[in-house]
C-alpha atoms as a PDB file:
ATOM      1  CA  UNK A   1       0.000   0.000   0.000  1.00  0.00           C
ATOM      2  CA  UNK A   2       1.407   3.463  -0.885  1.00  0.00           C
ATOM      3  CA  UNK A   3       0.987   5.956   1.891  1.00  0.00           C
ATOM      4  CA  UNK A   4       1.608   9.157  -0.012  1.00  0.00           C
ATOM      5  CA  UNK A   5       2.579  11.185   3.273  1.00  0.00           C
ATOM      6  CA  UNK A   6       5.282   8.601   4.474  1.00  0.00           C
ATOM      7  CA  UNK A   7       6.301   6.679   0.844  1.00  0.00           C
ATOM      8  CA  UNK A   8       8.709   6.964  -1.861  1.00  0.00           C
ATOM      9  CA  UNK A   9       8.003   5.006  -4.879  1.00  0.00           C
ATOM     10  CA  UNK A  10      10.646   3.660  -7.683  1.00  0.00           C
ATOM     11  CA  UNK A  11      10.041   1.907 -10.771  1.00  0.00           C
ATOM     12  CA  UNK A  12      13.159  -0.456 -11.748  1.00  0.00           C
ATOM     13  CA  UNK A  13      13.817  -2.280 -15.467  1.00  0.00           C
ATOM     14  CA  UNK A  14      16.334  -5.320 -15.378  1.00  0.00           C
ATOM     15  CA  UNK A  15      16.376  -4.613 -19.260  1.00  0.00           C
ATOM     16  CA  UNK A  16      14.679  -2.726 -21.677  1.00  0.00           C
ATOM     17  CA  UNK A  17      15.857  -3.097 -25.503  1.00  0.00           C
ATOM     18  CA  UNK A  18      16.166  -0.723 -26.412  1.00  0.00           C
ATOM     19  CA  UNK A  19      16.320   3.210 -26.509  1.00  0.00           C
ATOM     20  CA  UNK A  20      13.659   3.170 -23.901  1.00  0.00           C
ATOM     21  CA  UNK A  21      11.459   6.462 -22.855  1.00  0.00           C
ATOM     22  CA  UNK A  22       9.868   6.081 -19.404  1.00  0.00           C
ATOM     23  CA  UNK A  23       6.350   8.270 -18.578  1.00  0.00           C
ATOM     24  CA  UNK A  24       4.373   8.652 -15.699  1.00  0.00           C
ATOM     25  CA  UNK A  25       1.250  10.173 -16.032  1.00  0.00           C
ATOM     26  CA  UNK A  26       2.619  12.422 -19.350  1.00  0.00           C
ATOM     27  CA  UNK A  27       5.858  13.355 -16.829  1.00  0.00           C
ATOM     28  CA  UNK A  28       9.195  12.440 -18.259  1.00  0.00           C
ATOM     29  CA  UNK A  29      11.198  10.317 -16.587  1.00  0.00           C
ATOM     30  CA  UNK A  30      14.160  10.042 -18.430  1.00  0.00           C
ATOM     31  CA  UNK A  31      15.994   8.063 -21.459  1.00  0.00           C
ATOM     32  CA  UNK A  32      18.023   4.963 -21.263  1.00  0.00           C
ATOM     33  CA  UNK A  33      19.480   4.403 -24.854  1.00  0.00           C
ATOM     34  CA  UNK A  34      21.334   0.712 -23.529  1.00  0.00           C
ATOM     35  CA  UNK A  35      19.466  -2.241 -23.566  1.00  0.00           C
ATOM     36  CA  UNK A  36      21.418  -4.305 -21.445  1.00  0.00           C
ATOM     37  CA  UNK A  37      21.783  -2.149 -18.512  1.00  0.00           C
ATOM     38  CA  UNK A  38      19.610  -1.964 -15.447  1.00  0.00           C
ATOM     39  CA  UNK A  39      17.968   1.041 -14.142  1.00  0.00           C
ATOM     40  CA  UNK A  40      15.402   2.939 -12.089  1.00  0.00           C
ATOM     41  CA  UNK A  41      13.322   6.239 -11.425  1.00  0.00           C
ATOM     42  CA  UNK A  42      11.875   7.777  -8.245  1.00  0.00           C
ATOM     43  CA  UNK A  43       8.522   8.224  -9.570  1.00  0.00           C
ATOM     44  CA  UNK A  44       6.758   9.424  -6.585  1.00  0.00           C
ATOM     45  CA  UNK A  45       6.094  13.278  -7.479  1.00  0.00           C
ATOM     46  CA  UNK A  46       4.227  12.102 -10.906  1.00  0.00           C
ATOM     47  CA  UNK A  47       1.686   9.432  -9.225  1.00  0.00           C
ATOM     48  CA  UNK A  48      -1.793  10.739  -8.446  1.00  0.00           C
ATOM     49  CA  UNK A  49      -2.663  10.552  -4.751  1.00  0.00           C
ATOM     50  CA  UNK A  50      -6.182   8.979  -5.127  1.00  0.00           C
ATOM     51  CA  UNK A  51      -6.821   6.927  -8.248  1.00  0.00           C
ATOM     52  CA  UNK A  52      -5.298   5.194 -11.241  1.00  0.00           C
ATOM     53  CA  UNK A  53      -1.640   5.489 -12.680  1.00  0.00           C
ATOM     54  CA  UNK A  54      -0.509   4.535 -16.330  1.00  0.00           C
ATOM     55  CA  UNK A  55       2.820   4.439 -16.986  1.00  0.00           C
ATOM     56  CA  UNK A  56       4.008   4.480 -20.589  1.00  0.00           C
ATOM     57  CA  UNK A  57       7.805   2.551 -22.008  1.00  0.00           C
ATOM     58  CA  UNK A  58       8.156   3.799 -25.666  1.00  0.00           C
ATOM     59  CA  UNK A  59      10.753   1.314 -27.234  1.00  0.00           C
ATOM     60  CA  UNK A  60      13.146   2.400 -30.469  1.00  0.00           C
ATOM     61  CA  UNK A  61      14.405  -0.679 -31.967  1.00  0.00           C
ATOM     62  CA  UNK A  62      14.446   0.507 -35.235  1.00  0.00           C
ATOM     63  CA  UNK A  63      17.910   1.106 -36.525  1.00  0.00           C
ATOM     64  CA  UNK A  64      19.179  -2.288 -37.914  1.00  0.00           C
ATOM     65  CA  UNK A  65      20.829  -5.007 -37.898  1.00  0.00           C
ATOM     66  CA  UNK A  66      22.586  -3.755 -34.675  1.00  0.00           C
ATOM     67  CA  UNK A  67      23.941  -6.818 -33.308  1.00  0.00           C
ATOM     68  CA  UNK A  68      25.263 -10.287 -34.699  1.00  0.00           C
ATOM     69  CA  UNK A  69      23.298 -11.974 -32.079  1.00  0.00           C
ATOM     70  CA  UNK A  70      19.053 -11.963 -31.381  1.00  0.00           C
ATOM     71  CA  UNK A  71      18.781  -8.749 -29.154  1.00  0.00           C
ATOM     72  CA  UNK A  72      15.397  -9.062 -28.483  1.00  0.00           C
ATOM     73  CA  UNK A  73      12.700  -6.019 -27.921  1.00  0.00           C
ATOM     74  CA  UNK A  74      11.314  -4.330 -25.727  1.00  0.00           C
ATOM     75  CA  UNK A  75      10.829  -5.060 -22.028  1.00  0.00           C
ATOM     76  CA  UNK A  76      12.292  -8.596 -21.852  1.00  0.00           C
ATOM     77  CA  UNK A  77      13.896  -8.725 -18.172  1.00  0.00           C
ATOM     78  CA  UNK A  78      12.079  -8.388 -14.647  1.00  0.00           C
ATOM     79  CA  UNK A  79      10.489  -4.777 -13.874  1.00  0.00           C
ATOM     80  CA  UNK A  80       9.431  -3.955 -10.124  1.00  0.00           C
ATOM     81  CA  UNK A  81       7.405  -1.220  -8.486  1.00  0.00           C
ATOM     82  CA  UNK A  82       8.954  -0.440  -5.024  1.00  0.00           C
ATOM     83  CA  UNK A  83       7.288   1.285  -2.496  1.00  0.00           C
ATOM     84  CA  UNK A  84       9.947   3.007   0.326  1.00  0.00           C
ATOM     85  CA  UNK A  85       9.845   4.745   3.716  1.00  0.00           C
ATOM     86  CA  UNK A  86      10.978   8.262   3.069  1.00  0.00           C
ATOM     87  CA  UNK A  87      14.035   6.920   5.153  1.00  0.00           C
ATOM     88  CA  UNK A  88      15.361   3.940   3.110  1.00  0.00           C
ATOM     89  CA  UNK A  89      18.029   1.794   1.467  1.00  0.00           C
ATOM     90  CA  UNK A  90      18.221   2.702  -2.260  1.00  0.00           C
ATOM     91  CA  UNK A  91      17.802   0.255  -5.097  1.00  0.00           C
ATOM     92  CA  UNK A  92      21.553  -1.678  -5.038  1.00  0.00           C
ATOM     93  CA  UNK A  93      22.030   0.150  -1.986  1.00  0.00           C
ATOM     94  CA  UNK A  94      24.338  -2.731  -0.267  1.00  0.00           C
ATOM     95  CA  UNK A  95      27.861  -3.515  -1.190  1.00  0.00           C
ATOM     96  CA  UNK A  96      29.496  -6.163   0.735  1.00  0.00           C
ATOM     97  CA  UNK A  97      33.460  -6.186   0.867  1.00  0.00           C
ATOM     98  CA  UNK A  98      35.328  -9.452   2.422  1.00  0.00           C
ATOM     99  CA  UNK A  99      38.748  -8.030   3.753  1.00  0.00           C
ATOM    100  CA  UNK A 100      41.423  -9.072   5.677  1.00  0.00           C
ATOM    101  CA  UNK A 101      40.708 -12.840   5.910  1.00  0.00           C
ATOM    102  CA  UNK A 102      42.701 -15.742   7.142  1.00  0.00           C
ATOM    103  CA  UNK A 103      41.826 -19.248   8.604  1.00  0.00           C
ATOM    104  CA  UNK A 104      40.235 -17.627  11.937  1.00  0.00           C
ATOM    105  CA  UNK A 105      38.751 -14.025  10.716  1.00  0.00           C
ATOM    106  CA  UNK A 106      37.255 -12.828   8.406  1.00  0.00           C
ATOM    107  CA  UNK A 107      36.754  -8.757   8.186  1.00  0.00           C
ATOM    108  CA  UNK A 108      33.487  -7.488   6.255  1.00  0.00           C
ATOM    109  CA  UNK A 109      32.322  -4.372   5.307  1.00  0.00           C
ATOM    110  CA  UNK A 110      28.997  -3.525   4.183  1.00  0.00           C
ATOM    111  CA  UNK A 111      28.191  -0.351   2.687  1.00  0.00           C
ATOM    112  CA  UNK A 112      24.909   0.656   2.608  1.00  0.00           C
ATOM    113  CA  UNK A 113      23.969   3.395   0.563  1.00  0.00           C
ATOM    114  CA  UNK A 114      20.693   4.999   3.046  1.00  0.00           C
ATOM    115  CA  UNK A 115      18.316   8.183   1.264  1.00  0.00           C
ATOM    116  CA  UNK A 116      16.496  10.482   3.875  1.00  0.00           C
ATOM    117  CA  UNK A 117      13.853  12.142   1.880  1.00  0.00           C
ATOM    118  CA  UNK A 118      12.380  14.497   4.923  1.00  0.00           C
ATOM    119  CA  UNK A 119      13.376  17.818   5.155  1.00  0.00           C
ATOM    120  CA  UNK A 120      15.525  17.226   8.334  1.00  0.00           C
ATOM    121  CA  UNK A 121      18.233  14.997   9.631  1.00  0.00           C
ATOM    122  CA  UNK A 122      16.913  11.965  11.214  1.00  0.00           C
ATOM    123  CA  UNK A 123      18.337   9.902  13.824  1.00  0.00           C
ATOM    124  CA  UNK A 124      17.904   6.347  13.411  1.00  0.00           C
ATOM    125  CA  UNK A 125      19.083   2.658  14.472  1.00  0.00           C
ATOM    126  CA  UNK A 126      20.858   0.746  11.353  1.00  0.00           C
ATOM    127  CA  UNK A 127      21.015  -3.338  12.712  1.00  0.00           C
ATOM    128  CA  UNK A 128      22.911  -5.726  10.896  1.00  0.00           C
ATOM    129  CA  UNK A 129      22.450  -9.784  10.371  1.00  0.00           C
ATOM    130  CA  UNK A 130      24.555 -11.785   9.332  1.00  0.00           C
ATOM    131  CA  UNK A 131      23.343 -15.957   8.726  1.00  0.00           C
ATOM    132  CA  UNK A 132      24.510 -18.577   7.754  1.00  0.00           C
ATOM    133  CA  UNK A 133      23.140 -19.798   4.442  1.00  0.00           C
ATOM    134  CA  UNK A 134      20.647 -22.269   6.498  1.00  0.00           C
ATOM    135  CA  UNK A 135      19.380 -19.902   8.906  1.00  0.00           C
ATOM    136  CA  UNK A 136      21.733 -19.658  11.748  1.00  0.00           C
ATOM    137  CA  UNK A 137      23.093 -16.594  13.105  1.00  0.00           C
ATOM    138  CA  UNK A 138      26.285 -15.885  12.728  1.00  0.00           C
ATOM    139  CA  UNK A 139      26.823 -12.169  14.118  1.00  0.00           C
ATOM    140  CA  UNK A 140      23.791  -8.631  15.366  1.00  0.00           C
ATOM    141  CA  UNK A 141      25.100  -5.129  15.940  1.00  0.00           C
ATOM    142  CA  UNK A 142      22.929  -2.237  16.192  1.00  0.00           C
ATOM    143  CA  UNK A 143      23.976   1.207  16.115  1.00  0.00           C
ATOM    144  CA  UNK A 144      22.872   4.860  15.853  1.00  0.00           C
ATOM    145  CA  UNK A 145      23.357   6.756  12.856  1.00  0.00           C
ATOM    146  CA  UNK A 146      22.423  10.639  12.123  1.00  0.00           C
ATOM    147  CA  UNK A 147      20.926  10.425   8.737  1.00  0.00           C
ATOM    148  CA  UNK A 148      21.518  14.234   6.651  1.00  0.00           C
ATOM    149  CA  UNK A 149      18.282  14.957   4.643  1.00  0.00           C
ATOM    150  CA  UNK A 150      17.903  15.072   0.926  1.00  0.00           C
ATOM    151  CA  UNK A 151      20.856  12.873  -0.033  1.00  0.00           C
ATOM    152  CA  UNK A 152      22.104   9.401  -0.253  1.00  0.00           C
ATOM    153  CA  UNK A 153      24.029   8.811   3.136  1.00  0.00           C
ATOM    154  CA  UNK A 154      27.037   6.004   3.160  1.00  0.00           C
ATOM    155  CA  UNK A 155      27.334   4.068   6.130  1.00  0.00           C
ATOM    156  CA  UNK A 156      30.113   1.480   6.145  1.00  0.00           C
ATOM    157  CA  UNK A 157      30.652  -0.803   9.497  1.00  0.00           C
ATOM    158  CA  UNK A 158      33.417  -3.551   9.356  1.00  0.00           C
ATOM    159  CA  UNK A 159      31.915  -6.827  11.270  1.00  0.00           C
ATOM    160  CA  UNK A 160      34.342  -9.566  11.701  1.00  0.00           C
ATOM    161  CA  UNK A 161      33.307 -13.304  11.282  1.00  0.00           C
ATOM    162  CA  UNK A 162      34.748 -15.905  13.197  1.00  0.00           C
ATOM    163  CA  UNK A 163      35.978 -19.260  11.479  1.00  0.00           C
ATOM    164  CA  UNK A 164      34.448 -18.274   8.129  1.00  0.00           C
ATOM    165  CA  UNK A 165      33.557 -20.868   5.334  1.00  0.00           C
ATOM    166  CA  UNK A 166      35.194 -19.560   2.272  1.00  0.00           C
ATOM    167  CA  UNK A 167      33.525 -19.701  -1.180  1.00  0.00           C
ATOM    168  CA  UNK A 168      34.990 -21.662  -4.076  1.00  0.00           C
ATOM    169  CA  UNK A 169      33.767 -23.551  -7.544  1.00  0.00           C
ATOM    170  CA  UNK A 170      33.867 -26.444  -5.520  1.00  0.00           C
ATOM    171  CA  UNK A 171      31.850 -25.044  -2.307  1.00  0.00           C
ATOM    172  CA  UNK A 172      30.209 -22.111  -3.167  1.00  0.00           C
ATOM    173  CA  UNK A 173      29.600 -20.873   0.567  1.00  0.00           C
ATOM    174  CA  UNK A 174      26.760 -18.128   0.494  1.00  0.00           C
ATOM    175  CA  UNK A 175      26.350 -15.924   3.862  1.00  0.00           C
ATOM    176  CA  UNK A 176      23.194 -13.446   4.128  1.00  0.00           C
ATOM    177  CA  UNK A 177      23.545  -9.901   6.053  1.00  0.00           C
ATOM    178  CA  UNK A 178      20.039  -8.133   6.489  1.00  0.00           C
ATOM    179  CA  UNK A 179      20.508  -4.541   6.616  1.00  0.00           C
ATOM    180  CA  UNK A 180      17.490  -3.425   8.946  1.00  0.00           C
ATOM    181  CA  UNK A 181      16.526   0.326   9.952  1.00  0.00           C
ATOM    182  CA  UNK A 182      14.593   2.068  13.105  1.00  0.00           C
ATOM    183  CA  UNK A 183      13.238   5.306  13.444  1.00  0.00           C
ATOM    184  CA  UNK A 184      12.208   5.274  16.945  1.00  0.00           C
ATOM    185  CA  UNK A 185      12.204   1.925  17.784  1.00  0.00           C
ATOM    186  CA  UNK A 186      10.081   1.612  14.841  1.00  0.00           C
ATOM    187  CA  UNK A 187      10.941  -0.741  11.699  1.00  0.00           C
ATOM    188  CA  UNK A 188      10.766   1.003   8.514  1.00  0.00           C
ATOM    189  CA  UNK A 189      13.338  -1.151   5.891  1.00  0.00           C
ATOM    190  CA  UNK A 190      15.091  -3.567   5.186  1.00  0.00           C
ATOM    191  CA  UNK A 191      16.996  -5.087   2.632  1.00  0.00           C
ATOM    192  CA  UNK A 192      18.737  -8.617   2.107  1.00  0.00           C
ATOM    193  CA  UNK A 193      21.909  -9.054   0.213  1.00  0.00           C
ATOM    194  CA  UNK A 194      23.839 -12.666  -0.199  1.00  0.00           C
ATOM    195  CA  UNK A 195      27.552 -12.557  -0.237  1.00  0.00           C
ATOM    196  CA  UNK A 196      30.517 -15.486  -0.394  1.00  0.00           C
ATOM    197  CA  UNK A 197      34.176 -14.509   1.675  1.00  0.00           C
ATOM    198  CA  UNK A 198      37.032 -15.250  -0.284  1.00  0.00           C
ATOM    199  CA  UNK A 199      40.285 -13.824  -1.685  1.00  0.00           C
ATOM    200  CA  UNK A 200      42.207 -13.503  -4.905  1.00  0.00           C
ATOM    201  CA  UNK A 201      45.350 -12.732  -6.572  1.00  0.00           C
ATOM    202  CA  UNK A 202      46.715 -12.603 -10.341  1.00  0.00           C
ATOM    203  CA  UNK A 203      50.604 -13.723 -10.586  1.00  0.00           C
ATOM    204  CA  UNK A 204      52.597 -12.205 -13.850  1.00  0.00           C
ATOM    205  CA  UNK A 205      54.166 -15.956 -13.286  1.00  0.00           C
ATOM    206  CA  UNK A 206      52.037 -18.266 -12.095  1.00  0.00           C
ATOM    207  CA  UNK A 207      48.247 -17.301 -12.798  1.00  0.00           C
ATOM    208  CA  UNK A 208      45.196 -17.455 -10.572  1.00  0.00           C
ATOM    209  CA  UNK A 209      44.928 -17.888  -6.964  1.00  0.00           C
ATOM    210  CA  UNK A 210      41.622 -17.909  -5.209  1.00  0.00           C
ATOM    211  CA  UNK A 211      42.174 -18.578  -1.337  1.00  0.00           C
ATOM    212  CA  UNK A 212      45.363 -19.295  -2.093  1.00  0.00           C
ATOM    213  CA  UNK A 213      44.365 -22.482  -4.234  1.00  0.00           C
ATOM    214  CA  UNK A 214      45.581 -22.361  -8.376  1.00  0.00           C
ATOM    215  CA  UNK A 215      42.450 -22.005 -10.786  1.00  0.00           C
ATOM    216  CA  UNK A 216      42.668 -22.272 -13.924  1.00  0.00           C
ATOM    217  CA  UNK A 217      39.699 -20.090 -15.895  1.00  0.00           C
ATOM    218  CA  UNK A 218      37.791 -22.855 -18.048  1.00  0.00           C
ATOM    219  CA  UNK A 219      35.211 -20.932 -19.293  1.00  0.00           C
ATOM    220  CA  UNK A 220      32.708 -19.628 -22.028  1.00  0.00           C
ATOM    221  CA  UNK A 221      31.592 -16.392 -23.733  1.00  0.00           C
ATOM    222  CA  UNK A 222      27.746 -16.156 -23.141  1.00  0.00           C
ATOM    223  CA  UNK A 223      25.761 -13.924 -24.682  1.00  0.00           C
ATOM    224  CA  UNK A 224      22.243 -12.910 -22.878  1.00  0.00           C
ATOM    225  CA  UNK A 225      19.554 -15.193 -24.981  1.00  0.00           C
ATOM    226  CA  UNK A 226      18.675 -18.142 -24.304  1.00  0.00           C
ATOM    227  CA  UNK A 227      19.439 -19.648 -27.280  1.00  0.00           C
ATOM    228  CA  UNK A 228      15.455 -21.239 -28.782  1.00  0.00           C
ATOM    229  CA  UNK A 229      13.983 -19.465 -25.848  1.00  0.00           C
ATOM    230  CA  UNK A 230      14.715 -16.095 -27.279  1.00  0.00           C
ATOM    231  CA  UNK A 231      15.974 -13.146 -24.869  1.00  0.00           C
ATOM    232  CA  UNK A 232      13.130 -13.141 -21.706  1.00  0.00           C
ATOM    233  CA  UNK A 233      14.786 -13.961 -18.591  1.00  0.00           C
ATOM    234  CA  UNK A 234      13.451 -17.023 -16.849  1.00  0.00           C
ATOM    235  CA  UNK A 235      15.461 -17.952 -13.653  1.00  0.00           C
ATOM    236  CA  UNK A 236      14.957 -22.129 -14.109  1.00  0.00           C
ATOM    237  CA  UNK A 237      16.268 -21.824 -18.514  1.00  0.00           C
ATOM    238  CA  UNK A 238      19.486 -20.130 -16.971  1.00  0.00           C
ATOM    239  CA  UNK A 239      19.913 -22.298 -14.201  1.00  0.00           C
ATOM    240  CA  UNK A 240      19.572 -25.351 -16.990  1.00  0.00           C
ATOM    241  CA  UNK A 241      22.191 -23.397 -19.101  1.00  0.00           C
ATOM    242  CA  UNK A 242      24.865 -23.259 -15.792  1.00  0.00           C
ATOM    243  CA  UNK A 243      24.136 -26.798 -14.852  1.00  0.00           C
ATOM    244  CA  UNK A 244      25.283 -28.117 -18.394  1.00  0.00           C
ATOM    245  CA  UNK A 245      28.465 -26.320 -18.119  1.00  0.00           C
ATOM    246  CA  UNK A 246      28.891 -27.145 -14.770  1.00  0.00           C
ATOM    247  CA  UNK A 247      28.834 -31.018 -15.325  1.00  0.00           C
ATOM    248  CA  UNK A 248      31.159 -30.310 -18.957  1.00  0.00           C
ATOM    249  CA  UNK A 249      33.982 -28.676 -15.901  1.00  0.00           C
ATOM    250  CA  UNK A 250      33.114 -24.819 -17.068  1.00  0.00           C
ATOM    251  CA  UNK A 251      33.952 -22.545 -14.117  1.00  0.00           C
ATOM    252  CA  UNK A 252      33.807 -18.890 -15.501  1.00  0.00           C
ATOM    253  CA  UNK A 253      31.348 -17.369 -17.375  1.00  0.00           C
ATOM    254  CA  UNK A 254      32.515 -14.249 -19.770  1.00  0.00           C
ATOM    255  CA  UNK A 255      29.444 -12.002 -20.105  1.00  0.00           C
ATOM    256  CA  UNK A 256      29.808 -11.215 -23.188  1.00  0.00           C
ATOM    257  CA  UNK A 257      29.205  -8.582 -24.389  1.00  0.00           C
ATOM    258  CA  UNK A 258      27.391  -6.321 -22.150  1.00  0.00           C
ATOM    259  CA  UNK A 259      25.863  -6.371 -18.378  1.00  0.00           C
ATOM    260  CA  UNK A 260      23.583  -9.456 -18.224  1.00  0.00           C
ATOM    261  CA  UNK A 261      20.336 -10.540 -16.024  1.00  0.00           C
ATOM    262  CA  UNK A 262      21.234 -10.088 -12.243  1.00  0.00           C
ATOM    263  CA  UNK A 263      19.823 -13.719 -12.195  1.00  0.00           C
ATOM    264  CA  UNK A 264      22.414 -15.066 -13.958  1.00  0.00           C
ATOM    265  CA  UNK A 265      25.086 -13.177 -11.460  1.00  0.00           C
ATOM    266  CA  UNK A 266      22.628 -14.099  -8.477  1.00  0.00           C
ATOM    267  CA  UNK A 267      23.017 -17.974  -9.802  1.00  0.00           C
ATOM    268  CA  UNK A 268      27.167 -17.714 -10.681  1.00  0.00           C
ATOM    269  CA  UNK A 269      27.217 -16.776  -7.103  1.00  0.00           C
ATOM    270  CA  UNK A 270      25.017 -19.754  -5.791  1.00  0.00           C
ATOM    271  CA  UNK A 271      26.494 -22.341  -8.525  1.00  0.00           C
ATOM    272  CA  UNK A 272      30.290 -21.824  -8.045  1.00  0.00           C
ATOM    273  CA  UNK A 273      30.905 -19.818 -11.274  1.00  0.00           C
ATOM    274  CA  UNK A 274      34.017 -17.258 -11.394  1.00  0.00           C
ATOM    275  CA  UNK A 275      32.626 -14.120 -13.850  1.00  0.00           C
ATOM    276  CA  UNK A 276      34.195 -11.597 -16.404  1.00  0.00           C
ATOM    277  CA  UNK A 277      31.127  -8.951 -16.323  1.00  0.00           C
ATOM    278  CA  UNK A 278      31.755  -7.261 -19.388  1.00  0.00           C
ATOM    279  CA  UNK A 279      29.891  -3.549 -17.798  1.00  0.00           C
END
């Protein structure tokens, strides 16, 4: 339910191909020529208060052939309507860095990217939960933040994890931290974001190291179709498309040639595939 008093609303596109014009009610939202790239609008100060909405996508395909592979048209990826606190974590808003890790420790910091949309600074409580990927807690810690108004505040605590499971190919070890906020006591958002501990390093000599192990890259170029299935995203075709090159020993995907489906990064993550993200 949008409250129109204590709401912010966006409007995200996964993937529009291409040239895409966004409209709310006749206002302009903007232009997105890419049609690879995701993207979204804070569409709150076009919606009517009481009543319907339309919102219009205009689409310009027209100027081809503009690929050597089957683009697709128009809206082929996920699209969400998101409905905010005036106090809230952006779209993308976490980042999760794994630093300083060893056998014992691991040191994480998330940065969370928090908009206050009142006309004042706001106090508020930013909590932070960190599972397991079954369930079981693995670290809490709460702590007050002063919020400024009318921009994007950046709030980065480091949380160390004890005796972490590192991710690999082999074991692709998936933690959860759920970024939580309070005004007053009082819930208001919240936002999951899945992340794997590991670390890397490229030798001029001797190649790729992930947690200190030697990986070769064995690996293919995919481009964002699904080959028959055409260029919609559906979650289970590209899970079908990793398991295959799982079981022929693939371990990297090259993205090629442009930013693909945040499924098919959310599934690399889950499935044990290194990526080259061609953004």
């Amino acid at each position: 339910k949008y409250n129109p008093k204590k709401d912010i609303v966006y409007i995200r596109f996964d993937g529009i191909f291409k040239n895409s014009t966004v409209w709310v009610n006749e206002n302009f939202c903007g232009t997105r020529p890419s049609g690879y790239i995701s993207f979204y609008y804070d569409i709150t100060k076009f919606l009517n208060k009481n009543g319907k909405n339309l919102i219009s996508v205009k689409v310009d395909n027209s100027l081809q052939p503009n690929s050597r592979w089957y683009t697709g048209n128009g809206i082929y990826r996920n699209t969400y309507l998101i409905v905010k606190n005036k106090i809230h974590i952006i779209p993308w808003g976490i980042y999760v860095v794994t630093e300083n890790i060893n056998k014992k420790n691991a040191e994480i910091l998330v940065k969370s990217e928090i908009k206050n949309c009142y006309n004042e600074n706001k106090d508020v409580e930013i909590e932070y939960v960190i599972f397991t990927s079954n369930g079981k807690l693995v670290k809490k810690i709460r702590e007050k933040v002063l919020l400024k108004n009318g921009i994007n505040n950046i709030i980065s605590p480091k949380i160390t994890i004890e005796n972490p499971l590192l991710w690999s190919p082999e074991e692709p070890y998936l933690y959860q931290v759920h970024v939580n906020i309070y005004d007053d006591r009082k819930f208001i958002d919240k936002n999951i974001e899945r992340f794997g501990i590991r670390y890397f390093r490229f030798d001029p000599d001797s190649g790729f190291f992930l947690n200190d192990k030697y990986y070769k890259l064995l690996g293919v170029c995919l481009h964002h179709d699904l080959g028959c299935l055409g260029s919609a995203v559906y979650k289970s075709a590209i899970r079908r498309q990793l398991t295959i090159l799982k079981e022929m020993g693939c371990n990297a995907i090259r993205t090629a040639h442009n930013p693909p489906a945040p499924e098919l990064l959310d599934l690399c993550d889950e499935m044990g595939f290194f990526v080259i993200d061609e953004i």
